[in-house]
PDB file of N, CA and C in Angstrom:
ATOM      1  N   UNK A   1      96.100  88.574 211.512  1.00  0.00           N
ATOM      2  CA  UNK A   1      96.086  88.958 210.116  1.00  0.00           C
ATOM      3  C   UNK A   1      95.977  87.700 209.248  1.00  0.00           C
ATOM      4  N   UNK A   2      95.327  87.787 207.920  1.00  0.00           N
ATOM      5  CA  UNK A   2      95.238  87.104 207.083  1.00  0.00           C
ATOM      6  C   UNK A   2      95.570  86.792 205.862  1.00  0.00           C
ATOM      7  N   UNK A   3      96.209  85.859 205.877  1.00  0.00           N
ATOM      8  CA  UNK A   3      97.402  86.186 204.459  1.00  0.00           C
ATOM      9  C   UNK A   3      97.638  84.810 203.340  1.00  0.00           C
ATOM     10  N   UNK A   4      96.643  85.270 201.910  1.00  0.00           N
ATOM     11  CA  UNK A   4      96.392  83.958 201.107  1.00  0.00           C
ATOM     12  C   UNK A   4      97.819  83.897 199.912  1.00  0.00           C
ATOM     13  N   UNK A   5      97.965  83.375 199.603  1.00  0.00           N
ATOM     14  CA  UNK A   5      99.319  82.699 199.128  1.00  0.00           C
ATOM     15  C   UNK A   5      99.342  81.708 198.025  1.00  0.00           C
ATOM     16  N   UNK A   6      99.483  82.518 196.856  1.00  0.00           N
ATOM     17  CA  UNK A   6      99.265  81.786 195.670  1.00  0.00           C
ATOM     18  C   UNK A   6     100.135  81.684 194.786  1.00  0.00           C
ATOM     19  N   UNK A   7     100.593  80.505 194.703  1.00  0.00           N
ATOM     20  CA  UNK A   7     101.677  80.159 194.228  1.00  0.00           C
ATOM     21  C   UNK A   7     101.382  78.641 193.745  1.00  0.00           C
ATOM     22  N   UNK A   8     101.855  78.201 192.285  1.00  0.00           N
ATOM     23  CA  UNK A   8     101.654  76.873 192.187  1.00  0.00           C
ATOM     24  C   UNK A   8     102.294  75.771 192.103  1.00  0.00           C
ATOM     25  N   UNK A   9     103.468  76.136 193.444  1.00  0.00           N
ATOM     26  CA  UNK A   9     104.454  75.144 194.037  1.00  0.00           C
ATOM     27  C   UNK A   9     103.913  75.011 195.211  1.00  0.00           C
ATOM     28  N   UNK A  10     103.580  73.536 195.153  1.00  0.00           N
ATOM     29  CA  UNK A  10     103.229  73.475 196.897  1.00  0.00           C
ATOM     30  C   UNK A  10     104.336  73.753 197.788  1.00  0.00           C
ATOM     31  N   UNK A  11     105.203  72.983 197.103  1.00  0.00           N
ATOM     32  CA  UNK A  11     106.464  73.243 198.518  1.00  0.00           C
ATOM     33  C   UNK A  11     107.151  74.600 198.701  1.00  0.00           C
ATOM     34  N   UNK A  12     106.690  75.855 197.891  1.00  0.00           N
ATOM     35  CA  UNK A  12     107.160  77.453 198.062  1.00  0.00           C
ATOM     36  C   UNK A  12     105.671  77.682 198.938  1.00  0.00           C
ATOM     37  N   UNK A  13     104.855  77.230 198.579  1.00  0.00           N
ATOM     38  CA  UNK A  13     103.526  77.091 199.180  1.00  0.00           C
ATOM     39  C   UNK A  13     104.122  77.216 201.212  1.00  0.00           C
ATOM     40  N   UNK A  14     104.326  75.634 201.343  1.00  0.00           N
ATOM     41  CA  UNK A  14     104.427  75.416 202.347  1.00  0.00           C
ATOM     42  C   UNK A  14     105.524  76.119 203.870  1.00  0.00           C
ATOM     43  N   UNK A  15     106.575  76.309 202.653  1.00  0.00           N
ATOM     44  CA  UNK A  15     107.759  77.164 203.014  1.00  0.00           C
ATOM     45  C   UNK A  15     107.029  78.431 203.626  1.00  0.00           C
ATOM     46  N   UNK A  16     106.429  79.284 202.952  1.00  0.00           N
ATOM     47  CA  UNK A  16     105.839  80.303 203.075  1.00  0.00           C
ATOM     48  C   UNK A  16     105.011  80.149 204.300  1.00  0.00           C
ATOM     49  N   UNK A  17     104.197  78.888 204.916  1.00  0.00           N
ATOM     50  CA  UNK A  17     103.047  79.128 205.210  1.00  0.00           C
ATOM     51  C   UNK A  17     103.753  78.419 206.677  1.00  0.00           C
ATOM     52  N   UNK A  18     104.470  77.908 206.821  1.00  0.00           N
ATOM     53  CA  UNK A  18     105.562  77.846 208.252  1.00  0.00           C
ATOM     54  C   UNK A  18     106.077  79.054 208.911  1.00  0.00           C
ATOM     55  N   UNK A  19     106.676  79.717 207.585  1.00  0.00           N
ATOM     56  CA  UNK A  19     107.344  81.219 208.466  1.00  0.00           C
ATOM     57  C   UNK A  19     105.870  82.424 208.663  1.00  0.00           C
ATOM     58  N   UNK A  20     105.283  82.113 207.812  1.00  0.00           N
ATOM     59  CA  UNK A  20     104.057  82.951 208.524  1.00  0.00           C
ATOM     60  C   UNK A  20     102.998  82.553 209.786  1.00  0.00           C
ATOM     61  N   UNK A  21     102.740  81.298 209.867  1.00  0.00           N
ATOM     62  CA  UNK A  21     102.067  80.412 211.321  1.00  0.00           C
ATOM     63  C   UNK A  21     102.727  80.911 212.092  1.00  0.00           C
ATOM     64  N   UNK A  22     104.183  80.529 212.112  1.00  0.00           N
ATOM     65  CA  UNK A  22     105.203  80.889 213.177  1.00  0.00           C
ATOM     66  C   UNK A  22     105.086  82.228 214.054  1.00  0.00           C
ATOM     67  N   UNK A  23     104.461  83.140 213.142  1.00  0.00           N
ATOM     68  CA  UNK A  23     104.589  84.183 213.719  1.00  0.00           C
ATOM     69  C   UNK A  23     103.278  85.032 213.824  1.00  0.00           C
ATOM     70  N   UNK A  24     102.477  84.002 213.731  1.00  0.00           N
ATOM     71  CA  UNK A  24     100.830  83.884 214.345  1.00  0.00           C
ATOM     72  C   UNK A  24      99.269  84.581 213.319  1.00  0.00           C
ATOM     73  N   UNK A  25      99.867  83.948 211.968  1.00  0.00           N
ATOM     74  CA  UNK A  25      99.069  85.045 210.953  1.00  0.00           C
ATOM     75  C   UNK A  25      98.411  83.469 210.367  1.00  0.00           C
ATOM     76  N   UNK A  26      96.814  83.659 210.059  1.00  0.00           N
ATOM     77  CA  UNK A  26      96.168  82.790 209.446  1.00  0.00           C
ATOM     78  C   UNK A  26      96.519  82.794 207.986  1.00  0.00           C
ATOM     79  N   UNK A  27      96.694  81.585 207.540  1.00  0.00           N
ATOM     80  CA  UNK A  27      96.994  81.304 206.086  1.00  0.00           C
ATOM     81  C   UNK A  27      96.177  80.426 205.596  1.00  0.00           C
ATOM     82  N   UNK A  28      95.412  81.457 203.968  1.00  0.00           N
ATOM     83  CA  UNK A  28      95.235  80.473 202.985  1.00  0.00           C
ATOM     84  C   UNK A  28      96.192  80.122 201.618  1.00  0.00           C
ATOM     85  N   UNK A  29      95.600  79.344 201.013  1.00  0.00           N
ATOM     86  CA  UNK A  29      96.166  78.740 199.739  1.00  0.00           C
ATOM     87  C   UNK A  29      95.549  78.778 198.860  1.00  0.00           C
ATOM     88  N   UNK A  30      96.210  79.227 197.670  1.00  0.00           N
ATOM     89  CA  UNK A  30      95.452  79.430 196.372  1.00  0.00           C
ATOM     90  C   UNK A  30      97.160  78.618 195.309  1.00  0.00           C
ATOM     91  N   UNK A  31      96.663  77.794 194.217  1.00  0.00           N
ATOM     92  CA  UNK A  31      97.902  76.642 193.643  1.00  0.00           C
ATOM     93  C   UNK A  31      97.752  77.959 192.021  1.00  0.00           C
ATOM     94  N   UNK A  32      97.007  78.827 191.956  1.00  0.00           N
ATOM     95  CA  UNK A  32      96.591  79.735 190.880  1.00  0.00           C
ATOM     96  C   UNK A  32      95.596  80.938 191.128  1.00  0.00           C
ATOM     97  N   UNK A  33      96.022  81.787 190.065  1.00  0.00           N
ATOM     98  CA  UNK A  33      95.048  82.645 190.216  1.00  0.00           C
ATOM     99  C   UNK A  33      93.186  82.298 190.365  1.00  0.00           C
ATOM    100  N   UNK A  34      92.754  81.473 189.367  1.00  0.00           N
ATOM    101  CA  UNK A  34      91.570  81.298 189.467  1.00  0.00           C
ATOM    102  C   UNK A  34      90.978  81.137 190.654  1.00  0.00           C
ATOM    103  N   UNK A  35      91.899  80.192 191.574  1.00  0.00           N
ATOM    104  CA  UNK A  35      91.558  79.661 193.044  1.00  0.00           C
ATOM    105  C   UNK A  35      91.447  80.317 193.534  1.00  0.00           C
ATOM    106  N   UNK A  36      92.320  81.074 193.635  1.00  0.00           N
ATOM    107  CA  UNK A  36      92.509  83.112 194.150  1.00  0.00           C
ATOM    108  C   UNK A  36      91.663  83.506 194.119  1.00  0.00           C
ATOM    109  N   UNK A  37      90.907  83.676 193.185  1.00  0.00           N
ATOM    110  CA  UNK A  37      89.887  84.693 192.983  1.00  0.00           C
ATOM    111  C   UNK A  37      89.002  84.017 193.899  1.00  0.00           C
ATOM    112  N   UNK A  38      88.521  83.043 193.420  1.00  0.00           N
ATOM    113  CA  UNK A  38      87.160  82.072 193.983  1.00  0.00           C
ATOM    114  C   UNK A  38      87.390  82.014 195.591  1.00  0.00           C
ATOM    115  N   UNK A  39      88.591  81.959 196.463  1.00  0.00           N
ATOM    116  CA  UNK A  39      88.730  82.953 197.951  1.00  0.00           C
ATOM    117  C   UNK A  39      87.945  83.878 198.007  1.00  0.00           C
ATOM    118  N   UNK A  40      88.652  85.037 197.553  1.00  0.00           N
ATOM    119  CA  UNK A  40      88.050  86.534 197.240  1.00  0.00           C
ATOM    120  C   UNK A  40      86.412  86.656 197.008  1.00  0.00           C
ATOM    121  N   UNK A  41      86.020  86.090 196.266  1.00  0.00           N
ATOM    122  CA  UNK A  41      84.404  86.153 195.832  1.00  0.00           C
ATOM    123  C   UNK A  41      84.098  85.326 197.298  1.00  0.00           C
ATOM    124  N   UNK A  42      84.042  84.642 198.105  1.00  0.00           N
ATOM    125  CA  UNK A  42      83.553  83.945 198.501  1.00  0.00           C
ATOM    126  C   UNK A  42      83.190  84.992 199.860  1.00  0.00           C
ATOM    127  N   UNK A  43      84.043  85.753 199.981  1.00  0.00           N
ATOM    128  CA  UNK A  43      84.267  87.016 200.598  1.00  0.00           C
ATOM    129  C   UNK A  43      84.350  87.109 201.928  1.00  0.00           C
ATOM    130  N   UNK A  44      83.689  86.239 202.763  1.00  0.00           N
ATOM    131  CA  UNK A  44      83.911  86.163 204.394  1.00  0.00           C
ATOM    132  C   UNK A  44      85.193  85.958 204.579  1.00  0.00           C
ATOM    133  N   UNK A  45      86.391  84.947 203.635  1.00  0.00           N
ATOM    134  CA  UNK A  45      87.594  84.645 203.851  1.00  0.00           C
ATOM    135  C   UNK A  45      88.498  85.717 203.110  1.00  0.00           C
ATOM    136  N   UNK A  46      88.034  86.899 203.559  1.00  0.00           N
ATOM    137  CA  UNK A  46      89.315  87.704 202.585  1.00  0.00           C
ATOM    138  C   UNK A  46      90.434  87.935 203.234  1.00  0.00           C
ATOM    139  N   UNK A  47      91.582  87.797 202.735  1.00  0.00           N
ATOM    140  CA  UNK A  47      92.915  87.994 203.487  1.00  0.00           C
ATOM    141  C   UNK A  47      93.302  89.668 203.326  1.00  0.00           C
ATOM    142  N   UNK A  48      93.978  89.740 204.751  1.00  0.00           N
ATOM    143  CA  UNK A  48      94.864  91.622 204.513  1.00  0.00           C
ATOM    144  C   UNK A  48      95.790  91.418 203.703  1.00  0.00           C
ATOM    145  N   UNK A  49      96.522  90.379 202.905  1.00  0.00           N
ATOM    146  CA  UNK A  49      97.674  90.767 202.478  1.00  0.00           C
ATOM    147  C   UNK A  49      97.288  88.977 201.052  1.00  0.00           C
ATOM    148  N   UNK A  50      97.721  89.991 200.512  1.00  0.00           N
ATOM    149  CA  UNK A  50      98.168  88.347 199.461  1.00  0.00           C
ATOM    150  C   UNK A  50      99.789  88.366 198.839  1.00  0.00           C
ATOM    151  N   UNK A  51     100.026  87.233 198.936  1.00  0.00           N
ATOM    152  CA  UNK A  51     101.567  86.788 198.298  1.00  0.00           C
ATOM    153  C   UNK A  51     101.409  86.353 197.445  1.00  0.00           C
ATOM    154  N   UNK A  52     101.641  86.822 195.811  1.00  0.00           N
ATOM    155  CA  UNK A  52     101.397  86.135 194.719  1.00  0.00           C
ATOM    156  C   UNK A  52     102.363  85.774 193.721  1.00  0.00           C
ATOM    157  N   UNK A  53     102.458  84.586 193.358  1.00  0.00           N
ATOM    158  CA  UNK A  53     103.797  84.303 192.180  1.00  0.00           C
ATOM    159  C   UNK A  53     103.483  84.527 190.882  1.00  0.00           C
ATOM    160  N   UNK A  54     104.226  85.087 189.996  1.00  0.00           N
ATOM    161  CA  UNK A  54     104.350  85.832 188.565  1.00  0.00           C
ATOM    162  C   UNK A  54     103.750  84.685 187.907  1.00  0.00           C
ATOM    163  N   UNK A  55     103.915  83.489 187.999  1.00  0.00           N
ATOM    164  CA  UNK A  55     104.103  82.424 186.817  1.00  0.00           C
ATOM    165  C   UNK A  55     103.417  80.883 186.902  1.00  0.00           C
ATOM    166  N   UNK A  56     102.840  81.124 186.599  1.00  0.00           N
ATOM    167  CA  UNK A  56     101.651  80.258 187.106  1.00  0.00           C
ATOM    168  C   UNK A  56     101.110  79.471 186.036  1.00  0.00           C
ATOM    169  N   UNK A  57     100.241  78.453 185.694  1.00  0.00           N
ATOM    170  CA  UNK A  57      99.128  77.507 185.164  1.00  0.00           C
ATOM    171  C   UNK A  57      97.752  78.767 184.966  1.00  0.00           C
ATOM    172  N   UNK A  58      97.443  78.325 183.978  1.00  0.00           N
ATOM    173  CA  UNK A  58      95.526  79.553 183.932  1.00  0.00           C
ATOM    174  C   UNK A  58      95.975  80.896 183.998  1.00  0.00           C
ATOM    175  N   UNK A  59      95.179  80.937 185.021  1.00  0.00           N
ATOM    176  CA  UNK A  59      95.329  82.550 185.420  1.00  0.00           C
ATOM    177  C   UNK A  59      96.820  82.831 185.974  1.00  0.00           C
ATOM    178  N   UNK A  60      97.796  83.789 185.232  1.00  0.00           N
ATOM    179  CA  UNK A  60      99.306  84.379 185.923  1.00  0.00           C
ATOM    180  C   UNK A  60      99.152  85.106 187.229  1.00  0.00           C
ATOM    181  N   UNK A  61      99.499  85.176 187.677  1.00  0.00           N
ATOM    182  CA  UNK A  61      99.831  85.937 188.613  1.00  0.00           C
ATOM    183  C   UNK A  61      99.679  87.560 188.582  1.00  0.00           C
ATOM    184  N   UNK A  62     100.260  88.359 187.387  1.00  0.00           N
ATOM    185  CA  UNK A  62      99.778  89.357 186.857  1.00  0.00           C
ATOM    186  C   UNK A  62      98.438  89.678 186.578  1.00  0.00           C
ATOM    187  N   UNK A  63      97.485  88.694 185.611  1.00  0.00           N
ATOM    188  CA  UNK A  63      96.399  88.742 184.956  1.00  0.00           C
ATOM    189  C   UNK A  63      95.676  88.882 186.682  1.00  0.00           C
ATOM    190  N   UNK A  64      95.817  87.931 187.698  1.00  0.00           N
ATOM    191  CA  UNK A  64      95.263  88.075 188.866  1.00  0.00           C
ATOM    192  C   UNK A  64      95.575  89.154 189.401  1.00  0.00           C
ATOM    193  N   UNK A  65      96.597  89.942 189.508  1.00  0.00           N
ATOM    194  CA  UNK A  65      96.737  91.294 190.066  1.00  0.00           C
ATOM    195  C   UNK A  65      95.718  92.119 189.277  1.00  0.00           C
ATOM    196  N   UNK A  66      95.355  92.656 188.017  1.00  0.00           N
ATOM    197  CA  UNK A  66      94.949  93.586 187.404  1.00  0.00           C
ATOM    198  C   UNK A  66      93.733  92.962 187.704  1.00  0.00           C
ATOM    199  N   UNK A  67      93.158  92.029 188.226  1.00  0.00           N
ATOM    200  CA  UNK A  67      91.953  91.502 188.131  1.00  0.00           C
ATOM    201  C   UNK A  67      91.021  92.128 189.586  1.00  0.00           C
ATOM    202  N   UNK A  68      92.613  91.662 190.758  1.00  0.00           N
ATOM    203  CA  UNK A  68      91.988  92.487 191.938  1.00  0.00           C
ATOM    204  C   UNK A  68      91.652  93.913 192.156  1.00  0.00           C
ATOM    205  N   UNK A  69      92.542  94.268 191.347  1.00  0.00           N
ATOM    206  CA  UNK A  69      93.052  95.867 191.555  1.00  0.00           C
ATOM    207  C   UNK A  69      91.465  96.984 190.550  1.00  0.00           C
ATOM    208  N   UNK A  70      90.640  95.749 189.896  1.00  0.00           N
ATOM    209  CA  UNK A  70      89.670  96.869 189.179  1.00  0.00           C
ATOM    210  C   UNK A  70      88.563  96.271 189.849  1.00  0.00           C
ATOM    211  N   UNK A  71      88.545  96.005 191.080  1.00  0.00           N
ATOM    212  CA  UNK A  71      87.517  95.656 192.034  1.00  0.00           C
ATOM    213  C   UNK A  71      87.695  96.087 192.828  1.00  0.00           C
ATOM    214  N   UNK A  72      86.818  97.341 193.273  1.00  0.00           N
ATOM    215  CA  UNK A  72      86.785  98.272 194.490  1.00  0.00           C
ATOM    216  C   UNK A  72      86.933  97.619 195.587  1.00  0.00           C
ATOM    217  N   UNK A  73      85.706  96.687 195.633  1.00  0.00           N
ATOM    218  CA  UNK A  73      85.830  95.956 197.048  1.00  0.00           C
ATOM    219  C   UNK A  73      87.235  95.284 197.686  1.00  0.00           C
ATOM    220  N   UNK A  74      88.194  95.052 196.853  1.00  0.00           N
ATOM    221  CA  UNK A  74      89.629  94.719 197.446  1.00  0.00           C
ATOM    222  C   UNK A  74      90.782  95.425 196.939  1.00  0.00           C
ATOM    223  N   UNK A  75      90.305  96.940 196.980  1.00  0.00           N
ATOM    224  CA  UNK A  75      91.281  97.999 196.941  1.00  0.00           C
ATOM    225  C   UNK A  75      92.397  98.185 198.165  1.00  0.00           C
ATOM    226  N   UNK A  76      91.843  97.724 199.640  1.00  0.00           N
ATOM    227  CA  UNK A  76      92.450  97.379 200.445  1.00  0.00           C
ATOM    228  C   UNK A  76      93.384  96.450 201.043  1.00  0.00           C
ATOM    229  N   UNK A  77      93.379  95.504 199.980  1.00  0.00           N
ATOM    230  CA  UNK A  77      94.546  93.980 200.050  1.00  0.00           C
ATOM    231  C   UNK A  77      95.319  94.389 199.679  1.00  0.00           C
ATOM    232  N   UNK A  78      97.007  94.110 200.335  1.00  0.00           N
ATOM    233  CA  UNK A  78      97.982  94.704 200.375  1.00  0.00           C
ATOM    234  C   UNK A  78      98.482  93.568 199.458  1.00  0.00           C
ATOM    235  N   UNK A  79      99.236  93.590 198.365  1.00  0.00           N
ATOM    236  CA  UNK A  79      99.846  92.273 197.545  1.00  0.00           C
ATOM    237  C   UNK A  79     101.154  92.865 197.393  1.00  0.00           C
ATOM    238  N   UNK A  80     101.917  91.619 198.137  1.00  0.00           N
ATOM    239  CA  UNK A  80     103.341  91.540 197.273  1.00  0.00           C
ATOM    240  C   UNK A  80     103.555  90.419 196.230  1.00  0.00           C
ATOM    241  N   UNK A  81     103.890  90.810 195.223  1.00  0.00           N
ATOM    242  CA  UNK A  81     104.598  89.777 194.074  1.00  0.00           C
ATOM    243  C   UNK A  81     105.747  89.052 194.864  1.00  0.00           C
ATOM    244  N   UNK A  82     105.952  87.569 195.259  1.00  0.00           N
ATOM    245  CA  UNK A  82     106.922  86.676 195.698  1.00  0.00           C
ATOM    246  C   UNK A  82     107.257  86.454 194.238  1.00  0.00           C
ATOM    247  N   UNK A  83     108.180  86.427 193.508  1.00  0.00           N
ATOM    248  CA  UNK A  83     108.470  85.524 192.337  1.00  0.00           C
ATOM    249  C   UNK A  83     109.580  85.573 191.646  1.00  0.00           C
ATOM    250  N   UNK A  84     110.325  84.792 190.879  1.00  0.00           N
ATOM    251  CA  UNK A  84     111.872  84.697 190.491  1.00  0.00           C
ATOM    252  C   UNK A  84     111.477  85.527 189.306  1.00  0.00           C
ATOM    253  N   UNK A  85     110.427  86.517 188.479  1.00  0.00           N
ATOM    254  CA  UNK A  85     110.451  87.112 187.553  1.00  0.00           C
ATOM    255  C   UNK A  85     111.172  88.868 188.226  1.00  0.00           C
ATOM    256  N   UNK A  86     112.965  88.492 188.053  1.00  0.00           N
ATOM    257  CA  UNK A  86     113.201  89.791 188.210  1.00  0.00           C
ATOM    258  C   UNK A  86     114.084  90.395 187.191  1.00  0.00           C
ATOM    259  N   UNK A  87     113.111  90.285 186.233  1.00  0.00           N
ATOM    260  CA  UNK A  87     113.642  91.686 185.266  1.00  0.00           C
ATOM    261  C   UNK A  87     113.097  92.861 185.433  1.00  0.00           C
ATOM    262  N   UNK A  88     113.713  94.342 185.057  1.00  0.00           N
ATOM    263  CA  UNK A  88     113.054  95.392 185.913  1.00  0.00           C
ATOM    264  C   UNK A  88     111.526  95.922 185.277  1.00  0.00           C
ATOM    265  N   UNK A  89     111.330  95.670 184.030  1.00  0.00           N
ATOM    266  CA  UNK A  89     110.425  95.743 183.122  1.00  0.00           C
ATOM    267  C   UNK A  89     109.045  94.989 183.927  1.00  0.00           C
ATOM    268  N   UNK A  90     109.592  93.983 184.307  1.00  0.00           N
ATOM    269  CA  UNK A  90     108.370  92.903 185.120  1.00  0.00           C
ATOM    270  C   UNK A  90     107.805  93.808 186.662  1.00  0.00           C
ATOM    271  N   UNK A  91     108.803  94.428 187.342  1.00  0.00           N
ATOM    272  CA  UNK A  91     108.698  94.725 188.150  1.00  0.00           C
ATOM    273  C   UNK A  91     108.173  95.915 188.451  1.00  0.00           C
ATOM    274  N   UNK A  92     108.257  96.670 186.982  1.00  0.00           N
ATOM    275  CA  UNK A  92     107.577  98.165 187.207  1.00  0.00           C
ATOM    276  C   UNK A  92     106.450  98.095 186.960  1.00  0.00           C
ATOM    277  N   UNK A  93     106.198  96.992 185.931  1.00  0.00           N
ATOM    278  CA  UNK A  93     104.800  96.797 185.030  1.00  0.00           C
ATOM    279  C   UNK A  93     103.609  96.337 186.291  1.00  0.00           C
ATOM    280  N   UNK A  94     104.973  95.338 187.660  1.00  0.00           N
ATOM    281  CA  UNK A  94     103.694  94.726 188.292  1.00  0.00           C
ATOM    282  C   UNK A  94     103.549  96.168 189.610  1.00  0.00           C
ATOM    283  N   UNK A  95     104.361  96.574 189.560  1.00  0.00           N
ATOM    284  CA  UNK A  95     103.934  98.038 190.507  1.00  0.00           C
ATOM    285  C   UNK A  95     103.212  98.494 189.719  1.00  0.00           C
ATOM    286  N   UNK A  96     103.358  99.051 188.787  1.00  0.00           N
ATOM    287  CA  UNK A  96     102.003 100.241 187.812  1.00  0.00           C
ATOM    288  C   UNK A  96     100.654  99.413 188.200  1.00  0.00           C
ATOM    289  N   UNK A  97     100.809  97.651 187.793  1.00  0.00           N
ATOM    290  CA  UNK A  97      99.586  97.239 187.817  1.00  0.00           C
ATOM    291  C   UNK A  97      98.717  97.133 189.788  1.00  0.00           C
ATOM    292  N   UNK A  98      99.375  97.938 190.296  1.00  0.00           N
ATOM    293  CA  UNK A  98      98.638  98.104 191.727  1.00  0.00           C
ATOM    294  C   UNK A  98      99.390  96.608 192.927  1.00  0.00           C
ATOM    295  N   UNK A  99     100.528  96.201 192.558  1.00  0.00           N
ATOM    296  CA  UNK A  99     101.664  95.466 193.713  1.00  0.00           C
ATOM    297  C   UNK A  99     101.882  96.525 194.286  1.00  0.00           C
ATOM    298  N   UNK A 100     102.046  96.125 195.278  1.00  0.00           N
ATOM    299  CA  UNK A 100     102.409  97.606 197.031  1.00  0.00           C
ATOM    300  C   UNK A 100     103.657  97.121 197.262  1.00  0.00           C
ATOM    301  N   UNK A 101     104.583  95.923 196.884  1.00  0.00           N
ATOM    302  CA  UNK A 101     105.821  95.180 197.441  1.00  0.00           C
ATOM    303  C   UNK A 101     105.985  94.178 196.184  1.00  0.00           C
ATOM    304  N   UNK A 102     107.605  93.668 196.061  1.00  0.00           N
ATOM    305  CA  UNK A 102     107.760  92.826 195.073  1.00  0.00           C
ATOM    306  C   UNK A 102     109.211  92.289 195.761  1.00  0.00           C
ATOM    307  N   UNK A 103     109.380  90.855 195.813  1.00  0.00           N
ATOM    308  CA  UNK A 103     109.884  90.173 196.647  1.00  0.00           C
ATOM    309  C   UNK A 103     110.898  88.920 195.673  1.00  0.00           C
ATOM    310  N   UNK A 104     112.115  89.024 195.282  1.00  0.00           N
ATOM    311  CA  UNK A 104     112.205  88.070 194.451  1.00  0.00           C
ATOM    312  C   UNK A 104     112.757  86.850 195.027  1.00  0.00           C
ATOM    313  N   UNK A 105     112.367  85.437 194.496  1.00  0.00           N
ATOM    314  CA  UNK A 105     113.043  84.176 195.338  1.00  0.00           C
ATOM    315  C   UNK A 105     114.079  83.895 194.567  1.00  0.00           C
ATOM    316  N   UNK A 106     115.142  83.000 195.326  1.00  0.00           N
ATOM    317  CA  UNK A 106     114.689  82.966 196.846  1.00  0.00           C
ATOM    318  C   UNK A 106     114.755  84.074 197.597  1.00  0.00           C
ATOM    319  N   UNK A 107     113.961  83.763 198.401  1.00  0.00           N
ATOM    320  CA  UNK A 107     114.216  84.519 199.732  1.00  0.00           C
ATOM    321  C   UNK A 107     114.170  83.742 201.102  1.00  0.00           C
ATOM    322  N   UNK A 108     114.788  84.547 201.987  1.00  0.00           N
ATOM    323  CA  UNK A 108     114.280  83.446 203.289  1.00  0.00           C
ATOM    324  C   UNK A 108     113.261  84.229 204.577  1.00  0.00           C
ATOM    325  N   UNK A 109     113.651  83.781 205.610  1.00  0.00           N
ATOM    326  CA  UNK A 109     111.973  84.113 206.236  1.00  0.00           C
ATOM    327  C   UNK A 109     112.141  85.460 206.715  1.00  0.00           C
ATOM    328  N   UNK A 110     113.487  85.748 207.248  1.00  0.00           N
ATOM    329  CA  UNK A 110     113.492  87.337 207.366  1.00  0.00           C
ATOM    330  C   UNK A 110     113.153  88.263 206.231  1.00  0.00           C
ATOM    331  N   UNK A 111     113.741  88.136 205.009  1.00  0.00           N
ATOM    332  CA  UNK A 111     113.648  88.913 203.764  1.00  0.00           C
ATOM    333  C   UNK A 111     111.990  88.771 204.357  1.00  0.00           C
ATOM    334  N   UNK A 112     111.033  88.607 203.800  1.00  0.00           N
ATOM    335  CA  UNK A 112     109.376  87.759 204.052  1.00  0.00           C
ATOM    336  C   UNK A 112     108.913  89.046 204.969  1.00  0.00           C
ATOM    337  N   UNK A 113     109.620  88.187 206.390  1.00  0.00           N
ATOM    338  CA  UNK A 113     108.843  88.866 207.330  1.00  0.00           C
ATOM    339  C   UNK A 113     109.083  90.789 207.050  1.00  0.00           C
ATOM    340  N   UNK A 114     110.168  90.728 206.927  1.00  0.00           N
ATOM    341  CA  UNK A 114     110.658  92.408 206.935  1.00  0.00           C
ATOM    342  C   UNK A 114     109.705  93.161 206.329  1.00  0.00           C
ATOM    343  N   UNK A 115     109.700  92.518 204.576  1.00  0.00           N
ATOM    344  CA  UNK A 115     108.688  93.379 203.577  1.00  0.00           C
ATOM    345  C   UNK A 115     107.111  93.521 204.256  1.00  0.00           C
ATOM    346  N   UNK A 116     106.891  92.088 204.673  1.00  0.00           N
ATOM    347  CA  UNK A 116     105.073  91.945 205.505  1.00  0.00           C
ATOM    348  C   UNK A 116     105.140  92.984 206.539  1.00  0.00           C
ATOM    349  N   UNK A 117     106.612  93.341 207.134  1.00  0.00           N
ATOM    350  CA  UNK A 117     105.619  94.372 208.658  1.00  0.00           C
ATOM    351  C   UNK A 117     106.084  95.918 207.804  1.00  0.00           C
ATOM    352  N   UNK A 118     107.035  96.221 207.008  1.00  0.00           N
ATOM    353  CA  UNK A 118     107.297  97.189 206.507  1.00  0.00           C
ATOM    354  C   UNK A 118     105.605  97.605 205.612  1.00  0.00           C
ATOM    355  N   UNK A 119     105.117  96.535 204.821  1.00  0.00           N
ATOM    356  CA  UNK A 119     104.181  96.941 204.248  1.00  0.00           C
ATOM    357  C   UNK A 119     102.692  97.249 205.349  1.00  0.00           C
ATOM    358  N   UNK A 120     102.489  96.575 205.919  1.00  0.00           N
ATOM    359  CA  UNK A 120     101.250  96.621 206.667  1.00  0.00           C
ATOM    360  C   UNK A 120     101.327  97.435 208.199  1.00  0.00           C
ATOM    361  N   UNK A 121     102.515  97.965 208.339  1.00  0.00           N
ATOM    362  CA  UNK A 121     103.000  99.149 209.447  1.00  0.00           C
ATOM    363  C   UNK A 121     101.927 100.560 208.643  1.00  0.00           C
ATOM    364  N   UNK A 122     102.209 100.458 206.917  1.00  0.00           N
ATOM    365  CA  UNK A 122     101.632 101.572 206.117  1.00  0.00           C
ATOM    366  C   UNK A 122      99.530 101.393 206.667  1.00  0.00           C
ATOM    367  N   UNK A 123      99.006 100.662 206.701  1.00  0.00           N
ATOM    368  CA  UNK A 123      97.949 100.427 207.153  1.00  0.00           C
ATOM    369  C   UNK A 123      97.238 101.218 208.134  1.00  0.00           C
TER     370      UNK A 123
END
């Protein structure tokens, strides 16, 4: 499985991208949404699952959710929101806006792994 990860902390970056190797899933990196996208378009590298943080530089994290979600072609990417935005207002707004999972940090690698096989078991 393939799982891009956008967040514009490298070191939540990296954290992330240890407990997922570990347990044998290809990872990309996106430091923002824009980067994100420009993955996505490029289209041979599309990931099953994206991990995306609320709060970001450029493009938010949000603005990138509503961005994937009105493009048919990646109606099938499973996204959880990773991000310390947990007010409940944030959290319904980013479910309405098409999040399948919402994950707040910290977390550690079980919290992670649990939500990733709980969500993609639905698959």
């Amino acid at each position: 499985m393939k799982v891009l990860i956008v967040d514009d902390s490298r070191s939540t970056r990296e954290i992330i991208k240890k407990i997922l190797k570990a347990i044998g899933y290809e990872v990309l990196e996106a430091e923002d949404g824009e980067k994100a996208l420009k993955i996505l378009y490029e289209g041979y590298n599309a990931p099953d699952l994206i991990l995306l943080d609320w709060n970001m530089p450029g493009m938010n994290g949000y603005e990138f959710l509503k961005r994937v979600r009105k493009d048919p072609k990646w109606q099938d990417i499973k996204i959880i929101m990773v991000t310390t935005e947990n007010q409940q207002d944030s959290i319904i707004k980013a479910l309405k806006a098409g999040a399948d999972e919402y994950l707040m940090k910290p977390f550690d690698g079980d919290m992670l792994t649990t939500k990733i096989d709980m969500l993609m078991e639905e698959v």
